[in-house]
C-alpha atoms as a PDB file:
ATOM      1  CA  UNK A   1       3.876 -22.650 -33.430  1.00  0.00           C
ATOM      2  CA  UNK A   2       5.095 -24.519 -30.820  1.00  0.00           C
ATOM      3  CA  UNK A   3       2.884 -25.119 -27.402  1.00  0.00           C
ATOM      4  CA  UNK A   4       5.237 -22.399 -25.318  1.00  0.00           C
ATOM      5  CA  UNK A   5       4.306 -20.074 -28.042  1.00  0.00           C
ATOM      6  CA  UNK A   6       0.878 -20.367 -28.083  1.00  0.00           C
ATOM      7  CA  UNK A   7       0.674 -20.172 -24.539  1.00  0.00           C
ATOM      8  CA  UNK A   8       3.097 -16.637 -25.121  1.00  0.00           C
ATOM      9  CA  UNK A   9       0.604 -15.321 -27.348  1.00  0.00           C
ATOM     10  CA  UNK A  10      -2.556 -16.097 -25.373  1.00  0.00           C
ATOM     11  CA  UNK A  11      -1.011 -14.184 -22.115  1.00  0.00           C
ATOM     12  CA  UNK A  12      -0.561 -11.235 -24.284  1.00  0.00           C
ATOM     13  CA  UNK A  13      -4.263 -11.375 -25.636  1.00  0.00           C
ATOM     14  CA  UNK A  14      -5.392 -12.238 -22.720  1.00  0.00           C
ATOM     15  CA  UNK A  15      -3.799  -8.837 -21.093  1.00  0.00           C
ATOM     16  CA  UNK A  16      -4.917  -6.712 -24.626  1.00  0.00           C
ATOM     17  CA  UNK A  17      -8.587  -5.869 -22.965  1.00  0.00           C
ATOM     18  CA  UNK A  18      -7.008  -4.553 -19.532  1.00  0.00           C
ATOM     19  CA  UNK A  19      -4.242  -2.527 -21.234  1.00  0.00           C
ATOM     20  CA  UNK A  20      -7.356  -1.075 -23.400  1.00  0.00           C
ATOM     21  CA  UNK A  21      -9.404  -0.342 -19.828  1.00  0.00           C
ATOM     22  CA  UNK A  22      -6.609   0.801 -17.766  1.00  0.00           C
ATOM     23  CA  UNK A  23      -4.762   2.506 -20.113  1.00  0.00           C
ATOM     24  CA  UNK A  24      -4.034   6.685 -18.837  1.00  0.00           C
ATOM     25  CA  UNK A  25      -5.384   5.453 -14.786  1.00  0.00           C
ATOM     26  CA  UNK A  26      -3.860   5.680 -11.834  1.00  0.00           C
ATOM     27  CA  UNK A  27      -3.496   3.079  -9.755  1.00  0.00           C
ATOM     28  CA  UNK A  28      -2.088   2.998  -5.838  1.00  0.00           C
ATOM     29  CA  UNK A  29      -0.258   0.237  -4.511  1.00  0.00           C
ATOM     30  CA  UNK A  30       0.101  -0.724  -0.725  1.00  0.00           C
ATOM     31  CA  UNK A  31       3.781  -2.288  -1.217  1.00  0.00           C
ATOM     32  CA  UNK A  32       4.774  -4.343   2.484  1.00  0.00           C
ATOM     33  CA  UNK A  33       4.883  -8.133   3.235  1.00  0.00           C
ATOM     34  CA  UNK A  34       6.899 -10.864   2.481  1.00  0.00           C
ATOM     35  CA  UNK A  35       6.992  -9.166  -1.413  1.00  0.00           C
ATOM     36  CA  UNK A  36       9.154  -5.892   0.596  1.00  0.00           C
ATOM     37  CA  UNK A  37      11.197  -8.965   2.134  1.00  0.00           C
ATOM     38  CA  UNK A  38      12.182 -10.902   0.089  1.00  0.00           C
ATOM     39  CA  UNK A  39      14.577 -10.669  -2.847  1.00  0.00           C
ATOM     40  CA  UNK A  40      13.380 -12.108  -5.554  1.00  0.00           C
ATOM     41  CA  UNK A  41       9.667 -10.867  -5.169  1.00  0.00           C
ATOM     42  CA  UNK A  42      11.326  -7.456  -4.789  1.00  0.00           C
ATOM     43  CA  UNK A  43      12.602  -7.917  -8.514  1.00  0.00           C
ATOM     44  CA  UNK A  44       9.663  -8.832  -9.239  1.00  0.00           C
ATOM     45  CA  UNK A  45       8.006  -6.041  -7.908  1.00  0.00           C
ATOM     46  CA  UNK A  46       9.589  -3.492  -9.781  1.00  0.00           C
ATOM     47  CA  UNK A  47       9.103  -5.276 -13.254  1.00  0.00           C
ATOM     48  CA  UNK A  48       5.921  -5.695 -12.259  1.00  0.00           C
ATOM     49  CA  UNK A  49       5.706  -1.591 -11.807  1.00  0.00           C
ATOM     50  CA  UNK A  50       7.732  -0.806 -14.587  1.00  0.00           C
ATOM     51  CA  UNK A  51       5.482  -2.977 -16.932  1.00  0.00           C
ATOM     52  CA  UNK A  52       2.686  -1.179 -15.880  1.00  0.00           C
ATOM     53  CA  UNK A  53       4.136   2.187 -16.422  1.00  0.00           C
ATOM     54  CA  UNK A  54       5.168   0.892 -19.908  1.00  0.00           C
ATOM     55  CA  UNK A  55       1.642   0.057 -20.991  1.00  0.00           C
ATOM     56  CA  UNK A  56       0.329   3.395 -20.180  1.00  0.00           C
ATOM     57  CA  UNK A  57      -1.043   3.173 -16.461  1.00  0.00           C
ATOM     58  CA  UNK A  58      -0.216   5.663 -13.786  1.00  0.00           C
ATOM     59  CA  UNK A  59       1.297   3.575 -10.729  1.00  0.00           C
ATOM     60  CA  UNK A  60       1.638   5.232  -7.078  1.00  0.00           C
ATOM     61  CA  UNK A  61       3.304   3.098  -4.610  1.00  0.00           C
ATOM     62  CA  UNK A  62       3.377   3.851  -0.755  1.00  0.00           C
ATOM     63  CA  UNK A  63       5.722   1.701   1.723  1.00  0.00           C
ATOM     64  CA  UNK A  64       5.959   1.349   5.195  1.00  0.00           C
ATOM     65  CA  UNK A  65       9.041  -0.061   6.465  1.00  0.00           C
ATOM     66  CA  UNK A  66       7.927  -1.536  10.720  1.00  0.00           C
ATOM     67  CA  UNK A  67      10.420  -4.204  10.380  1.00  0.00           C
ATOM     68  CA  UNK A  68      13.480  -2.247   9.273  1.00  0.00           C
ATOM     69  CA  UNK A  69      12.117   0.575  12.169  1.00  0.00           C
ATOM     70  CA  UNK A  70      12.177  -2.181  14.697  1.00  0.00           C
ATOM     71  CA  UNK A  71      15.599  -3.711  13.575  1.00  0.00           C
ATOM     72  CA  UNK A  72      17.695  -0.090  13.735  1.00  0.00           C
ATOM     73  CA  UNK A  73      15.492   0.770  16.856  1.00  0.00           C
ATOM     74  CA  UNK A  74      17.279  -2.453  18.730  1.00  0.00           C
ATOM     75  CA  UNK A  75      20.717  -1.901  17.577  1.00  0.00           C
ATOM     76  CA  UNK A  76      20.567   1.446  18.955  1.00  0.00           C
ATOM     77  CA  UNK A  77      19.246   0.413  22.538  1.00  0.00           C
ATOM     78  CA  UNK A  78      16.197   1.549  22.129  1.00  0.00           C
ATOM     79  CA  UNK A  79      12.751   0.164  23.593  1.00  0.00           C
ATOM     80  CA  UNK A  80      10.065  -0.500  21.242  1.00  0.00           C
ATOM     81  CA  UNK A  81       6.447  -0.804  22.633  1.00  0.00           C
ATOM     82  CA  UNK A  82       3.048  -1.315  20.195  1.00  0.00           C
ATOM     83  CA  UNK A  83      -0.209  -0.484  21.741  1.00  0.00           C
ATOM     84  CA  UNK A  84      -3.073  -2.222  19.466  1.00  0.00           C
ATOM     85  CA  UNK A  85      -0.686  -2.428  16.554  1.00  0.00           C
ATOM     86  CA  UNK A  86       0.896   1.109  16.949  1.00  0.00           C
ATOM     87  CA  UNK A  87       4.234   1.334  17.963  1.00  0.00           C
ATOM     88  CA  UNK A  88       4.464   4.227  20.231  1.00  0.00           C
ATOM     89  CA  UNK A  89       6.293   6.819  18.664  1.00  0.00           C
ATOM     90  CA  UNK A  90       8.383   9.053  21.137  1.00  0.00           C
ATOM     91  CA  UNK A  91      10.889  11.939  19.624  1.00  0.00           C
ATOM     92  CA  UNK A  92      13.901   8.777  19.466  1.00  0.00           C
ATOM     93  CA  UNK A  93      11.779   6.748  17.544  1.00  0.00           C
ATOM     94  CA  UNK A  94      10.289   8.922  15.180  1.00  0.00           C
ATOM     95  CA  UNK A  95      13.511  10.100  14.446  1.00  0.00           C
ATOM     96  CA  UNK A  96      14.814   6.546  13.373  1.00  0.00           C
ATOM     97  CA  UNK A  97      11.311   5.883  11.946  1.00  0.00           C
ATOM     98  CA  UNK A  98      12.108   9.343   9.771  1.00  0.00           C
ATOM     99  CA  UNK A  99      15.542   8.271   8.439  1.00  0.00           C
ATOM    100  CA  UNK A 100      14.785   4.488   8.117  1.00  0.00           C
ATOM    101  CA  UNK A 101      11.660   5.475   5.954  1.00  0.00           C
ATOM    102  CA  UNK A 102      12.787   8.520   3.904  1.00  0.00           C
ATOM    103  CA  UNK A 103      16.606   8.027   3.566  1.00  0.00           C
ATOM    104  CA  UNK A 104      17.111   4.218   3.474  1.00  0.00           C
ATOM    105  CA  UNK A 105      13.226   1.788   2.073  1.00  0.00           C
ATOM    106  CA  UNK A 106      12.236   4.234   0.232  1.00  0.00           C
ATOM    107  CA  UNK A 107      15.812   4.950  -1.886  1.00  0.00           C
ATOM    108  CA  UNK A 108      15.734   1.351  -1.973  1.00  0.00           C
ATOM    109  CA  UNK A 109      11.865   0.913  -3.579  1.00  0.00           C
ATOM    110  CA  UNK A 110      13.265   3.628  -6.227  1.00  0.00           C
ATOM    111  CA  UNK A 111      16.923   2.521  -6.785  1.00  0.00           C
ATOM    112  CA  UNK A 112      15.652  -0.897  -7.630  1.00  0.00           C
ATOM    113  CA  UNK A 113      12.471   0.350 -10.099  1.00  0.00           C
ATOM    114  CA  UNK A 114      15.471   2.349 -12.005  1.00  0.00           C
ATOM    115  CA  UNK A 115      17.691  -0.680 -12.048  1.00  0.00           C
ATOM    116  CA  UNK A 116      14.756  -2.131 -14.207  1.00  0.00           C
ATOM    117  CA  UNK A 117      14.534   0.774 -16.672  1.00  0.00           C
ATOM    118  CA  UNK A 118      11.809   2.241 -14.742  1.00  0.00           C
ATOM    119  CA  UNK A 119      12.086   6.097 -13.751  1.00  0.00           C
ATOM    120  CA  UNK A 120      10.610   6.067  -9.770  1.00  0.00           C
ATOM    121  CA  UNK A 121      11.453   9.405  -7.964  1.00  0.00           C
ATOM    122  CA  UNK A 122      11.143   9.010  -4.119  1.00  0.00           C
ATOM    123  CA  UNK A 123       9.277  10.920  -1.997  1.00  0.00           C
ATOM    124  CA  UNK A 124       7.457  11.583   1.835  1.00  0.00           C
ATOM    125  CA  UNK A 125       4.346  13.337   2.957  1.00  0.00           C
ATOM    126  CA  UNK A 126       6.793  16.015   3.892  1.00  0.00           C
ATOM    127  CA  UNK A 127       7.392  16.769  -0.067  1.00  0.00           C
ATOM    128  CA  UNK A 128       5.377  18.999  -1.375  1.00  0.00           C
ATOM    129  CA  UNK A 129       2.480  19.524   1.688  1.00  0.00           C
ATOM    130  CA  UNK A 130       1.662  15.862   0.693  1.00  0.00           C
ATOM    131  CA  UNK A 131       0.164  14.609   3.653  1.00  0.00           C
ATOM    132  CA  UNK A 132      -0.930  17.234   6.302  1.00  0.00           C
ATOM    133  CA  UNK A 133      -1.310  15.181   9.847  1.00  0.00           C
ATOM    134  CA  UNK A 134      -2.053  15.247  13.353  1.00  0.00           C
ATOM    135  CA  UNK A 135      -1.705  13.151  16.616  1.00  0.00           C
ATOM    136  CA  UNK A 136      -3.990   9.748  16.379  1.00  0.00           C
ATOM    137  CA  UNK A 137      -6.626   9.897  18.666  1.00  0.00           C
ATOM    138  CA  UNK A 138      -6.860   6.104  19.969  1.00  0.00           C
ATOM    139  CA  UNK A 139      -8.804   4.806  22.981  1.00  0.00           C
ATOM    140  CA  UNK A 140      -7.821   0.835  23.422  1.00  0.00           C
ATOM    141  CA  UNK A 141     -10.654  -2.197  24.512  1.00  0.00           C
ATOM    142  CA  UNK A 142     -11.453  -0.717  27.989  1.00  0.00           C
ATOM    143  CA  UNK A 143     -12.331   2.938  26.389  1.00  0.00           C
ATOM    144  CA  UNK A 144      -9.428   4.646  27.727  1.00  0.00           C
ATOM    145  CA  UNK A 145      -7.480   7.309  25.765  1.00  0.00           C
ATOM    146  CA  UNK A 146      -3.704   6.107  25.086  1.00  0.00           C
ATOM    147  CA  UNK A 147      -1.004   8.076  24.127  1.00  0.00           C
ATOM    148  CA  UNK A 148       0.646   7.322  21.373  1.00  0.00           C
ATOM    149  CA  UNK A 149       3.583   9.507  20.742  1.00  0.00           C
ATOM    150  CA  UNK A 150       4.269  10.797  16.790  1.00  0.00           C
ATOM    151  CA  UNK A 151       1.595   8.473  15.529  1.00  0.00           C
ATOM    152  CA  UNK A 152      -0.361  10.361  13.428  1.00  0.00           C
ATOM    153  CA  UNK A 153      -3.324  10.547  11.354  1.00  0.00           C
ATOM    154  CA  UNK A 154      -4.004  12.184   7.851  1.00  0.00           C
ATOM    155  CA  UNK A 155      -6.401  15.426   7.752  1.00  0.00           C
ATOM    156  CA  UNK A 156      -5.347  17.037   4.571  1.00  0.00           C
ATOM    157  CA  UNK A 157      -4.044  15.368   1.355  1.00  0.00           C
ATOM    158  CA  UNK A 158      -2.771  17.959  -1.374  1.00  0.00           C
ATOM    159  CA  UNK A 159      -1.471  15.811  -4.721  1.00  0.00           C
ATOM    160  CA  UNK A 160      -0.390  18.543  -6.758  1.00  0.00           C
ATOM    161  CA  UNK A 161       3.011  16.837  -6.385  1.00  0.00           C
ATOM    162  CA  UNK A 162       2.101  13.549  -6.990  1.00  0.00           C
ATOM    163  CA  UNK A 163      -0.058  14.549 -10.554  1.00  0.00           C
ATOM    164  CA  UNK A 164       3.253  16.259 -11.903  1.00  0.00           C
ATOM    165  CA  UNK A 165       5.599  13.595 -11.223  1.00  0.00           C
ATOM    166  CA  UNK A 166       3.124  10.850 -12.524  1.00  0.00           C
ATOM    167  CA  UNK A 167       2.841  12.159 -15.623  1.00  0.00           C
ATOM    168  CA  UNK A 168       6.643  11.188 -16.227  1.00  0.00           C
ATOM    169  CA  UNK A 169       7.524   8.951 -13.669  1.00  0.00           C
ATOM    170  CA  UNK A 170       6.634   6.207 -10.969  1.00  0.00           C
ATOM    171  CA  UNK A 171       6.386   8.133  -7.155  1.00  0.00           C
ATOM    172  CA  UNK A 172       6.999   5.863  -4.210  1.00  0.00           C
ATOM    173  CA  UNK A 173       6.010   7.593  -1.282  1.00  0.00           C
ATOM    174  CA  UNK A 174       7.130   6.595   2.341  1.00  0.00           C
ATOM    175  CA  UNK A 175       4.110   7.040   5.165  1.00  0.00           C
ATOM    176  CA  UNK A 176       5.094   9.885   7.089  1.00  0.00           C
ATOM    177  CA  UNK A 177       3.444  13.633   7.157  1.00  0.00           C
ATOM    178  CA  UNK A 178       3.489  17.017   9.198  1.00  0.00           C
ATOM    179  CA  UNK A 179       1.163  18.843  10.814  1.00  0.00           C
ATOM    180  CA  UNK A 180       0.587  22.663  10.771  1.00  0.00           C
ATOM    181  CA  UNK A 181       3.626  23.491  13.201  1.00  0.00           C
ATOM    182  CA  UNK A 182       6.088  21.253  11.280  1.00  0.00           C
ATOM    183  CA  UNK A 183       6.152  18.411  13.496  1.00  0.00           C
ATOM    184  CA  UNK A 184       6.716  15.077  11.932  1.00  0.00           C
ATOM    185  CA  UNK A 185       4.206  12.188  12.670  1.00  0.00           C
ATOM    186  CA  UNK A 186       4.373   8.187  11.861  1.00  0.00           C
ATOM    187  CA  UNK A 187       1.568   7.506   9.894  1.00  0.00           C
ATOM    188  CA  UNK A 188       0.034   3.698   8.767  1.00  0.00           C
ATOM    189  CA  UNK A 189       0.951   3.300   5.287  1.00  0.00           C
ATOM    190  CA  UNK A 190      -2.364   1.137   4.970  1.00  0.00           C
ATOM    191  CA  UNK A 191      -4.341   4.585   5.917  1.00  0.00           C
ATOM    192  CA  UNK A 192      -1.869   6.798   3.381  1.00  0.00           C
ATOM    193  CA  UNK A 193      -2.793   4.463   0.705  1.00  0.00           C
ATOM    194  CA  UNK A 194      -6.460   4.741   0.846  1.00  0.00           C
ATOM    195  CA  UNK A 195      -6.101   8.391   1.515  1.00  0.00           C
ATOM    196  CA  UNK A 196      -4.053   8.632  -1.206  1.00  0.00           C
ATOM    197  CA  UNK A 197      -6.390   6.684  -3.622  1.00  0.00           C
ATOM    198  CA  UNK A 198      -9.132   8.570  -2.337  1.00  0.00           C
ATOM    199  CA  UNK A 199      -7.645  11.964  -3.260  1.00  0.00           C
ATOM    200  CA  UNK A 200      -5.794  11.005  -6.748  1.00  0.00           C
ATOM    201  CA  UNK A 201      -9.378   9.487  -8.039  1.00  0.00           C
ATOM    202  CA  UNK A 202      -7.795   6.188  -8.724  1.00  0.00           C
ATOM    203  CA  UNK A 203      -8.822   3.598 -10.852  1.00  0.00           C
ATOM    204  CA  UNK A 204      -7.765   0.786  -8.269  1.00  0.00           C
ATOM    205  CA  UNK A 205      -5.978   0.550  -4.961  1.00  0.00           C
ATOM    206  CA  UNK A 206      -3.841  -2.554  -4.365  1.00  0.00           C
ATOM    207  CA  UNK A 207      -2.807  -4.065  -1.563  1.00  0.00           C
ATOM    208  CA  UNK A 208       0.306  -6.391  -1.298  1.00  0.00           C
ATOM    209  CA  UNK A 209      -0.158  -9.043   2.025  1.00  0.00           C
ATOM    210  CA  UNK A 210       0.818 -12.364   3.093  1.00  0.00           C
ATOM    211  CA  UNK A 211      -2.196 -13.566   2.484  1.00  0.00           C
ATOM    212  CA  UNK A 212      -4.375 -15.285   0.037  1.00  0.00           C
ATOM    213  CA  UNK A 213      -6.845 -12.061   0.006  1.00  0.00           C
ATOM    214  CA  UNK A 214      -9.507 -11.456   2.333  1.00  0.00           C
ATOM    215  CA  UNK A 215     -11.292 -14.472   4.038  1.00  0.00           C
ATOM    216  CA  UNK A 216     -15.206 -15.410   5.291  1.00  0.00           C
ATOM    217  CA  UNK A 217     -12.991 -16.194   8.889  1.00  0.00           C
ATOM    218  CA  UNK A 218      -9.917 -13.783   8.591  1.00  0.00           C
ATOM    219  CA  UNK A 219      -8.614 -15.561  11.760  1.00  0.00           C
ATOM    220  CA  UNK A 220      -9.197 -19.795  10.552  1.00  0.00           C
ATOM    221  CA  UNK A 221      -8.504 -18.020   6.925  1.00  0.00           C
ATOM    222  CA  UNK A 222     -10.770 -20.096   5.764  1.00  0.00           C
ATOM    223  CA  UNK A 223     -13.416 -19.667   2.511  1.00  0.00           C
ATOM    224  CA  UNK A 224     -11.433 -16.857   0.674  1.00  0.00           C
ATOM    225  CA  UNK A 225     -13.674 -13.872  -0.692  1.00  0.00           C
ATOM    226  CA  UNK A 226     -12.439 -14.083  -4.492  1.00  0.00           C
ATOM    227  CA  UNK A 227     -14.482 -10.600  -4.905  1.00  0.00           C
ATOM    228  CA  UNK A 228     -16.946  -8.552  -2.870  1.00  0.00           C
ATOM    229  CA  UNK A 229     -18.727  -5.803  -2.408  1.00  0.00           C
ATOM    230  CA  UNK A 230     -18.913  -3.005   0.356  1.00  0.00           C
ATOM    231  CA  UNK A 231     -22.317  -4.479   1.681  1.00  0.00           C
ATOM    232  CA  UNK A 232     -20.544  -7.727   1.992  1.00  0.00           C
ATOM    233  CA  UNK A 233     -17.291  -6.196   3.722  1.00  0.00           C
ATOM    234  CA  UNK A 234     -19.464  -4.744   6.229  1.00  0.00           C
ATOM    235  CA  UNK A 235     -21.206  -7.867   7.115  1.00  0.00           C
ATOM    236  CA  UNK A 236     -17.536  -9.434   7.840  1.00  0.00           C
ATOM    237  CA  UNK A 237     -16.914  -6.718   9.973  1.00  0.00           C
ATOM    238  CA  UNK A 238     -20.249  -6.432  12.143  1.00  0.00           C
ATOM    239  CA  UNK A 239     -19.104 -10.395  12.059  1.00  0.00           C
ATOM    240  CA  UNK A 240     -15.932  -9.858  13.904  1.00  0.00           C
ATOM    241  CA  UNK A 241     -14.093 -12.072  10.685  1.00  0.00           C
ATOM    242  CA  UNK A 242     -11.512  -9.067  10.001  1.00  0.00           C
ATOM    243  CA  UNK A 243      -8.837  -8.953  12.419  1.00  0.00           C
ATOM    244  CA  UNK A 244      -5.174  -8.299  12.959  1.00  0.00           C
ATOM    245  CA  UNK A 245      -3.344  -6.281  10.295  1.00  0.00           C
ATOM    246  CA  UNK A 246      -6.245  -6.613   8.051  1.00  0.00           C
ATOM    247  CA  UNK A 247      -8.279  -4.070   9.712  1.00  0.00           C
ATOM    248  CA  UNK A 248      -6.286  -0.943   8.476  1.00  0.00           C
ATOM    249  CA  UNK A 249      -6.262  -2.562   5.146  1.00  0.00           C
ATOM    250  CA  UNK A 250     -10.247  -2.677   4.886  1.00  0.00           C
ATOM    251  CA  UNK A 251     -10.446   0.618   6.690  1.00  0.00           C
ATOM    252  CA  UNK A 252      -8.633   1.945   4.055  1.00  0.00           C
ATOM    253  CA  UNK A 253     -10.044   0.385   1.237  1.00  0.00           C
ATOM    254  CA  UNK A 254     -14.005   1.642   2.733  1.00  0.00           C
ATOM    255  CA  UNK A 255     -12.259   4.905   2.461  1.00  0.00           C
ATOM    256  CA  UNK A 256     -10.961   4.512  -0.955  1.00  0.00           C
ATOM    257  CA  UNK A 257     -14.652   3.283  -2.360  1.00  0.00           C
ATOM    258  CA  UNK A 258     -16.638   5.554  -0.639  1.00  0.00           C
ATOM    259  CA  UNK A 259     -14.256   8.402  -2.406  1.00  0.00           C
ATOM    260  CA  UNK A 260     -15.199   7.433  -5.815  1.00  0.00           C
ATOM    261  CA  UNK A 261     -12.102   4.633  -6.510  1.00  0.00           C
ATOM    262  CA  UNK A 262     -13.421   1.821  -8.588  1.00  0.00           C
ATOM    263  CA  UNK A 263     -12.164  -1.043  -7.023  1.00  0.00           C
ATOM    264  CA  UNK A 264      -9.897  -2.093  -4.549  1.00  0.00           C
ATOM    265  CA  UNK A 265      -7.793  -5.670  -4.413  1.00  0.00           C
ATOM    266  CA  UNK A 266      -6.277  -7.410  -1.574  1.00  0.00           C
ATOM    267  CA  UNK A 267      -3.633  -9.701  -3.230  1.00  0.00           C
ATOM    268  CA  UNK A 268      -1.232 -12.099  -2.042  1.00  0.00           C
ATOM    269  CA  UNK A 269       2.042 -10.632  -2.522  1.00  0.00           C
ATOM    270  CA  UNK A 270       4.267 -13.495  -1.912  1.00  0.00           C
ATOM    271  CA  UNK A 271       2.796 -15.231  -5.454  1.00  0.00           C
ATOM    272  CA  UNK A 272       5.336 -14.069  -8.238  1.00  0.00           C
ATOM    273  CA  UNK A 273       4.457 -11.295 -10.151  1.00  0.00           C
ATOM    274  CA  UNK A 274       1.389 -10.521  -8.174  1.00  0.00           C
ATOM    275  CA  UNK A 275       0.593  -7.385  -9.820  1.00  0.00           C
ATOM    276  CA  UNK A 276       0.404  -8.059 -13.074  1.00  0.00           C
ATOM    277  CA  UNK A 277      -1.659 -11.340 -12.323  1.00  0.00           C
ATOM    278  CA  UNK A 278      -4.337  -9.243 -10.603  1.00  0.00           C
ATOM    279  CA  UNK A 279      -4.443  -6.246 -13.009  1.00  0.00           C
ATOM    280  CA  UNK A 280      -3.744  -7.919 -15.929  1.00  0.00           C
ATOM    281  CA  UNK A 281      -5.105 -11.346 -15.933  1.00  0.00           C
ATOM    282  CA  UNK A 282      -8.506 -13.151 -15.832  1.00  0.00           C
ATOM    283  CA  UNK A 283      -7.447 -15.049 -12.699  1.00  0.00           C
ATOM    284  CA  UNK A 284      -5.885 -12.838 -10.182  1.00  0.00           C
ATOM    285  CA  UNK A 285      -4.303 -13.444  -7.340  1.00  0.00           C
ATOM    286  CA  UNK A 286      -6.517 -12.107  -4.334  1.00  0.00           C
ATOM    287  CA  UNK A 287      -9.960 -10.668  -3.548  1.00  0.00           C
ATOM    288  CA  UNK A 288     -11.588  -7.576  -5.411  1.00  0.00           C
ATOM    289  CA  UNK A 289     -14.073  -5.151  -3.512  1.00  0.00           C
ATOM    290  CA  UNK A 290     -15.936  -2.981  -5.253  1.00  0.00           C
ATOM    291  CA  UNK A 291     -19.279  -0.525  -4.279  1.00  0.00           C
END
């Protein structure tokens, strides 16, 4: 047996155990970043999914898509304005936010899991009663209330849905929902995650950044947190060492834990075949929290 080989066989062992654990769970992934962005880590991605789906785990993926809402928002004309990392949604916007989510990432998230013998069926919090929603309540730093448009915030989560189609299939769910009148609200796909995860009972939520994991200083990113638990998450916070885009992220994983999901990973998405490093593998490729 030559080295290659041996090295072949010992990845496989190495994954046996996991397959064994995992095998029959569901597991929710947070798919944005430079992994969403770039081609090759897109492949990746989905072989990544499909693999998993393969070896008996139940994979959920939920997508944002700010970037691609941004870049059809400006060849239309039209302003875009973020308060505290919310874009404020007006009727235009969540409009384009609607199509650019629903009709254009997430065909793309599912063509390209098919394209790799995967079978990914895509879907919204629309489909179904998924995600029920209502306006975001948000006060910024000086304790005044702010407006955000269509932004909204998830109050009801039903998954009947979601448990039928993952018996057979992969669901990829873009972050929007509707509230009780019908009205269609933007909501954080970080938040839909964890409320997803929360809801399903999943065995792990996953988040894909552009980041080495979480960090003891988010903003120097220095001393990363290889694994943690919720005590130790909450003394980063009181800390002021989560910032930026990560808030959401750990917001959403407190959520997720609290619920009853085992563990939740922060991973850097923009190391090839992420996924399967952190699920499947000793190493991993990001920080684990756990209760």
């Amino acid at each position: 047996m030559t080295v290659r080989q041996q090295k072949t066989v010992q990845t496989l062992l190495e994954a046996m155990p996991y397959i064994r654990r995992f095998w029959g769970t569901t597991v929710v992934l947070k798919y944005g970043g430079a992994a969403m962005t770039s081609p090759r880590l897109q492949e990746e991605f989905a072989e990544d999914l499909v693999l998993l789906r393969l070896v008996g785990m139940k994979p959920v993926v939920v997508h944002g898509g700010g970037p691609d809402i941004t870049r059809y928002m400006k060849r239309l004309g039209l302003e875009v304005n973020f308060v505290d990392g919310h874009r404020v949604t007006d009727a235009a916007t969540m409009e384009i936010a609607r199509m650019v989510l629903v009709g254009k990432v997430n065909k793309d998230i599912v063509g390209l899991m098919n394209r790799h013998g995967g079978t990914a069926v895509g879907l919204s919090g629309e489909d179904g009663r998924l995600l029920r929603a209502r306006p975001k309540q948000h006060v910024d730093a000086a304790g005044n209330e702010v407006d955000l448009g269509y932004v909204g915030e998830v109050v009801e989560v039903d998954t009947d849905v979601l448990r039928l189609l993952s018996q057979g299939a992969i669901p990829v769910v873009a972050s929007v929902g509707s509230g009780e009148d019908g009205q269609v609200y933007n909501i954080n796909a970080d938040t839909v995650a964890g409320e997803l995860a929360a809801a399903l009972g999943a065995e792990k939520l996953v988040f894909l950044t552009d980041v080495e994991g979480l960090y003891e200083n988010q903003d120097t990113e220095e001393t990363p947190v290889s694994e943690c638990d919720l005590r130790h998450l909450g003394t980063l916070q009181a800390a002021g060492r989560i910032s930026g885009g990560m808030l959401p992220k750990v917001a959403a994983v407190r959520r997720a834990l609290e619920a009853g999901v085992a563990s939740a990973h922060i991973i850097d998405g923009r190391v090839e075949h992420a996924v399967l490093l952190e699920i499947l593998t000793d190493a991993g490729c990001g920080t684990k929290v756990t209760r």
